[in-house]
Protein backbone atom coordinates (compact mmCIF):
# COMPACT_ATOMS: atom_id res chain seq x y z
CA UNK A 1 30.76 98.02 -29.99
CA UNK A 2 33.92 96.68 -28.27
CA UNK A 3 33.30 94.07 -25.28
CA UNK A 4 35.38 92.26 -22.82
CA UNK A 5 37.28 89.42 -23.15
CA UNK A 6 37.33 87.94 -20.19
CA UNK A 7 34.30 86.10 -18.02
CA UNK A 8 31.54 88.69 -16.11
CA UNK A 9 32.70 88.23 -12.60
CA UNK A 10 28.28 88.67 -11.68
CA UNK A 11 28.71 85.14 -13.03
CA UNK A 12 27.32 85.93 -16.54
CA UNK A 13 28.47 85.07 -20.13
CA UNK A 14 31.78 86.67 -21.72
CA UNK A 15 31.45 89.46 -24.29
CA UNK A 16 29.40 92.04 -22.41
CA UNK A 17 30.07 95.16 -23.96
CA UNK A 18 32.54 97.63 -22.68
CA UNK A 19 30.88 100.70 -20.95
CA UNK A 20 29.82 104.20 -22.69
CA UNK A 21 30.09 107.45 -20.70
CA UNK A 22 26.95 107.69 -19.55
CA UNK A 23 26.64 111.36 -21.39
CA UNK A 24 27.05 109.77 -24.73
CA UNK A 25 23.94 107.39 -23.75
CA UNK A 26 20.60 108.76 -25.45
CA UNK A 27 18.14 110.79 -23.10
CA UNK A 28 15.79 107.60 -22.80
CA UNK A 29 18.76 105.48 -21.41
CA UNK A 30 19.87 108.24 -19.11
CA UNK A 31 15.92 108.96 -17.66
CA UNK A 32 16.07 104.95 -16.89
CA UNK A 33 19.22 104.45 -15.33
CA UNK A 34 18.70 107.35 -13.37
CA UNK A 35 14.99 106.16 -12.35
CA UNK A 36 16.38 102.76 -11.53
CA UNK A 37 19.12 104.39 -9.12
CA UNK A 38 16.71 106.54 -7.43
CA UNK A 39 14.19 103.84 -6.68
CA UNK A 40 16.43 100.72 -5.31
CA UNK A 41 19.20 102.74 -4.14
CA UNK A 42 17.68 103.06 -0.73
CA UNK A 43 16.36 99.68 -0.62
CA UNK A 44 19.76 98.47 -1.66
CA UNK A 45 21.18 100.44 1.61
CA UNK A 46 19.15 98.80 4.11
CA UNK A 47 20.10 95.43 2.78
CA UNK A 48 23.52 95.97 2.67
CA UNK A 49 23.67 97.17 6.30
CA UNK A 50 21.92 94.13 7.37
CA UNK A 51 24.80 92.30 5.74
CA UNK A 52 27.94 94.47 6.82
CA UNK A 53 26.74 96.61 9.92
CA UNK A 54 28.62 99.22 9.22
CA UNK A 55 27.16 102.29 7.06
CA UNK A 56 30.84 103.06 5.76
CA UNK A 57 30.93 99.37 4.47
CA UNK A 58 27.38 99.63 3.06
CA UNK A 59 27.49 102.69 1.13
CA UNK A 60 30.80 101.28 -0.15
CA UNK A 61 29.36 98.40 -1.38
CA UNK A 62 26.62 99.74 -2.91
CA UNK A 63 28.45 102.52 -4.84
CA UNK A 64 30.54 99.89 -6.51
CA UNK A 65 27.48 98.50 -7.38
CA UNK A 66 25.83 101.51 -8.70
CA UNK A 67 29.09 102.48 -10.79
CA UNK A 68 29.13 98.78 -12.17
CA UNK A 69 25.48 98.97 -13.26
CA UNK A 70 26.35 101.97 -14.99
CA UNK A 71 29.18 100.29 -17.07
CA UNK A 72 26.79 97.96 -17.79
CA UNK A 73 23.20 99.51 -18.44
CA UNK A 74 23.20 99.51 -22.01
CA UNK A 75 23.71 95.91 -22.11
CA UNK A 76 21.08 95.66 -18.90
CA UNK A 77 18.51 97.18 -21.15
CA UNK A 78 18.53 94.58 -23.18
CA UNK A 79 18.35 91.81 -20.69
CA UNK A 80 14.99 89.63 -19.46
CA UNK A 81 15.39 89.89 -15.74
CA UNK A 82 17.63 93.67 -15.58
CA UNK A 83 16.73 93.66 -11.35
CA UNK A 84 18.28 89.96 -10.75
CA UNK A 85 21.08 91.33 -12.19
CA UNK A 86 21.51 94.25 -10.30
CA UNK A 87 20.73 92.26 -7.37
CA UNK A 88 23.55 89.77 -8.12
CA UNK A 89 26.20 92.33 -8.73
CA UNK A 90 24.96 93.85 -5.17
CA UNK A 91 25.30 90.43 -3.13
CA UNK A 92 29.35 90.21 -4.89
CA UNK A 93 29.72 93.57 -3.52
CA UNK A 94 28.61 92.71 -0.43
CA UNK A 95 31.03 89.37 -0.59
CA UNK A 96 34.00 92.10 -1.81
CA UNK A 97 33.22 93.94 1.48
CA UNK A 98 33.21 91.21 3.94
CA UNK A 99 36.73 89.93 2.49
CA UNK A 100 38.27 93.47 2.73
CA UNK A 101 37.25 93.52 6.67
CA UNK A 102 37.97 89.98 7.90
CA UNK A 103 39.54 91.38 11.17
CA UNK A 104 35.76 92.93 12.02
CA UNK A 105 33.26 91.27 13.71
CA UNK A 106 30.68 89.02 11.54
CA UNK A 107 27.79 90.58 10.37
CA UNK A 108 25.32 88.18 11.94
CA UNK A 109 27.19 88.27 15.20
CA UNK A 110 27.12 92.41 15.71
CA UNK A 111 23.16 92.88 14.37
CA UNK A 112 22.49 89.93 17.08
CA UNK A 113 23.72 91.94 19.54
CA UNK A 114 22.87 95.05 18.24
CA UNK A 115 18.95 93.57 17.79
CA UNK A 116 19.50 92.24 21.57
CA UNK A 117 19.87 95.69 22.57
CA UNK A 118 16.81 96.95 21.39
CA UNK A 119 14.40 94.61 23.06
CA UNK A 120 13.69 96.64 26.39
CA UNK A 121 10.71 95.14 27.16
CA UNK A 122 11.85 91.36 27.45
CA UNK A 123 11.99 90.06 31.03
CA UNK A 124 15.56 88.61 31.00
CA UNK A 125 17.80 90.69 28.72
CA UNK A 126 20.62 88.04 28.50
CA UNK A 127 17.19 85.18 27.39
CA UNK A 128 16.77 87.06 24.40
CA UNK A 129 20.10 87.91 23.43
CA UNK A 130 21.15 84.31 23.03
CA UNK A 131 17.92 83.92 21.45
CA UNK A 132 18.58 86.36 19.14
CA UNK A 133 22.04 84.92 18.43
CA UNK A 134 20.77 81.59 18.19
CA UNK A 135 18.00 82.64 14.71
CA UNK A 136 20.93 84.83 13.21
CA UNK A 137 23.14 82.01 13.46
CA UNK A 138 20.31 79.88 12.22
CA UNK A 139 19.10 82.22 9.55
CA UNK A 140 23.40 82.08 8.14
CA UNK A 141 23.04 78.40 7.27
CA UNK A 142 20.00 78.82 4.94
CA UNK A 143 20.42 78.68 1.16
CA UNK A 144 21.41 81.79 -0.17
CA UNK A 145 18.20 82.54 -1.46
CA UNK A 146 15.56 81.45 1.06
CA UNK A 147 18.71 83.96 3.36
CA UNK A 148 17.38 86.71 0.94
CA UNK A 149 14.18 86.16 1.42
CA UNK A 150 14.15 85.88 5.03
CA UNK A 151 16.13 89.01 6.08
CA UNK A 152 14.07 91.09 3.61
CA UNK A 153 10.51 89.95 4.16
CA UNK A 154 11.39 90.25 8.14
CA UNK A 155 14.39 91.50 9.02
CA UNK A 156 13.47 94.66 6.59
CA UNK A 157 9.61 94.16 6.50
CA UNK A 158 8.88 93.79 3.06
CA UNK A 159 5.93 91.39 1.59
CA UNK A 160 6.63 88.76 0.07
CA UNK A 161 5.60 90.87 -3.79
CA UNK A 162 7.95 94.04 -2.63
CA UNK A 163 10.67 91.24 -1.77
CA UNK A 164 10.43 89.70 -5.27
CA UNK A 165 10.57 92.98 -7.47
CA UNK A 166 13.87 94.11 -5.47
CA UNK A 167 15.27 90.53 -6.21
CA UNK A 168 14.03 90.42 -10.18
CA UNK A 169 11.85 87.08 -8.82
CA UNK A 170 8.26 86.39 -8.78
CA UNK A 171 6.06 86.17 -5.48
CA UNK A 172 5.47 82.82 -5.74
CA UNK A 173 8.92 81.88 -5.94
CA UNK A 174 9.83 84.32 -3.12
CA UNK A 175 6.63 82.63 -1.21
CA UNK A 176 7.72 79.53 -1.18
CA UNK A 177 11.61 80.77 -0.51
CA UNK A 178 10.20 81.86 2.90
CA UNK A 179 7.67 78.86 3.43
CA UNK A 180 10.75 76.40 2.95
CA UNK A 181 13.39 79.44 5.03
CA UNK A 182 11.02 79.08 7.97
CA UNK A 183 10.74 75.16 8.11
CA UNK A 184 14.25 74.97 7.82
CA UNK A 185 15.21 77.49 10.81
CA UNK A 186 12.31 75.57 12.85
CA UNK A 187 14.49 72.58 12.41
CA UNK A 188 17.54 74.43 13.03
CA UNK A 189 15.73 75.76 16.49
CA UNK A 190 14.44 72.45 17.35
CA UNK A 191 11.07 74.67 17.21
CA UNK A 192 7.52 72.92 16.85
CA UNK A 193 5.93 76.15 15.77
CA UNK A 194 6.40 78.53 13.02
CA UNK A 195 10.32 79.71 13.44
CA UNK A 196 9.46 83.65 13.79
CA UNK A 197 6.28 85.91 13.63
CA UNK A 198 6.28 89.03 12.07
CA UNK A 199 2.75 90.82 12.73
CA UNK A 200 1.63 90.26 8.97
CA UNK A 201 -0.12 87.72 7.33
CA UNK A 202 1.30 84.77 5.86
CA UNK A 203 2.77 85.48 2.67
């Protein structure tokens, strides 16, 4: 089989092989790809509109992501951790995105004030919109991966074990993504108390 010449821009090795029309793949390969699609696709949606606020941008990016996987599935098969790197081609998708509309808003900025918005029940609307500003800002300077972890296990409501299997990671790794996420936004927040509460038990 032919491959590339040139570096995999998911940040992998060179050489991975060039894609086969996915009719030419054998029924087992097809069933799986197709599987994979149907069961993160969704998941990928709702992560990607937390990222881009815009469901145009979102299903963009994740199409791109989905055809890219495709190129690549026969070599994905192969591979140890096949979710991490769907998930990494998703995130470069989402970076792709966020270039192509630098003239928009931020993301963090609109789903503050979108989030703002829907709290009717707060006593001083303009209180908890600079609140709410104030942890999305906070939650943008987090490591990239305790970020992940964080906007999926409460911005999206998934444990801690649902986070890991959409991010190929284990739960304890995810665990203590969020354990060291949440000290570092209570330092960012000047907070003497666990940063944010979600209703659930601590993962």
């Amino acid at each position: 089989m032919n491959t590339d010449s040139g570096p995999d821009e998911t940040g992998g090795a060179v050489g991975v092989p060039r894609a086969v029309p996915i009719d030419q793949w054998d029924p087992a390969a097809q069933m799986a790809y197709w599987a994979f699609h149907q069961q993160h696709r969704q998941d990928y949606m709702r992560y990607a509109y937390l990222q881009l606020s815009s469901d145009a941008d979102a299903e963009e990016a994740v199409d791109l992501t989905f055809d890219q996987v495709m190129d690549r599935w026969l070599h994905m098969l192969e591979m140890e951790n096949l979710k991490g790197y769907a998930w990494t081609i998703l995130k470069r998708r989402i970076i792709d995105m966020r270039r192509k509309r630098r003239r928009r808003p931020e993301p963090m900025d609109t789903a503050a004030f979108e989030a703002a918005l829907n709290i009717g029940s707060a006593e001083d609307p303009f209180d908890a919109l600079t609140d709410t500003i104030a942890l999305y800002g906070a939650v943008a300077r987090l490591s990239e991966r305790q970020r992940d972890a964080i906007l999926l296990y409460y911005g999206m409501g998934y444990t801690s074990a649902g986070a890991a299997a959409l991010m190929g990671n284990d739960g304890a790794t995810v665990r203590s993504q969020l354990s060291q996420g949440r000290r570092r936004l209570a330092q960012l927040l000047n907070l003497h108390r666990p940063a944010i509460s979600h209703g659930k038990s601590t993962p």
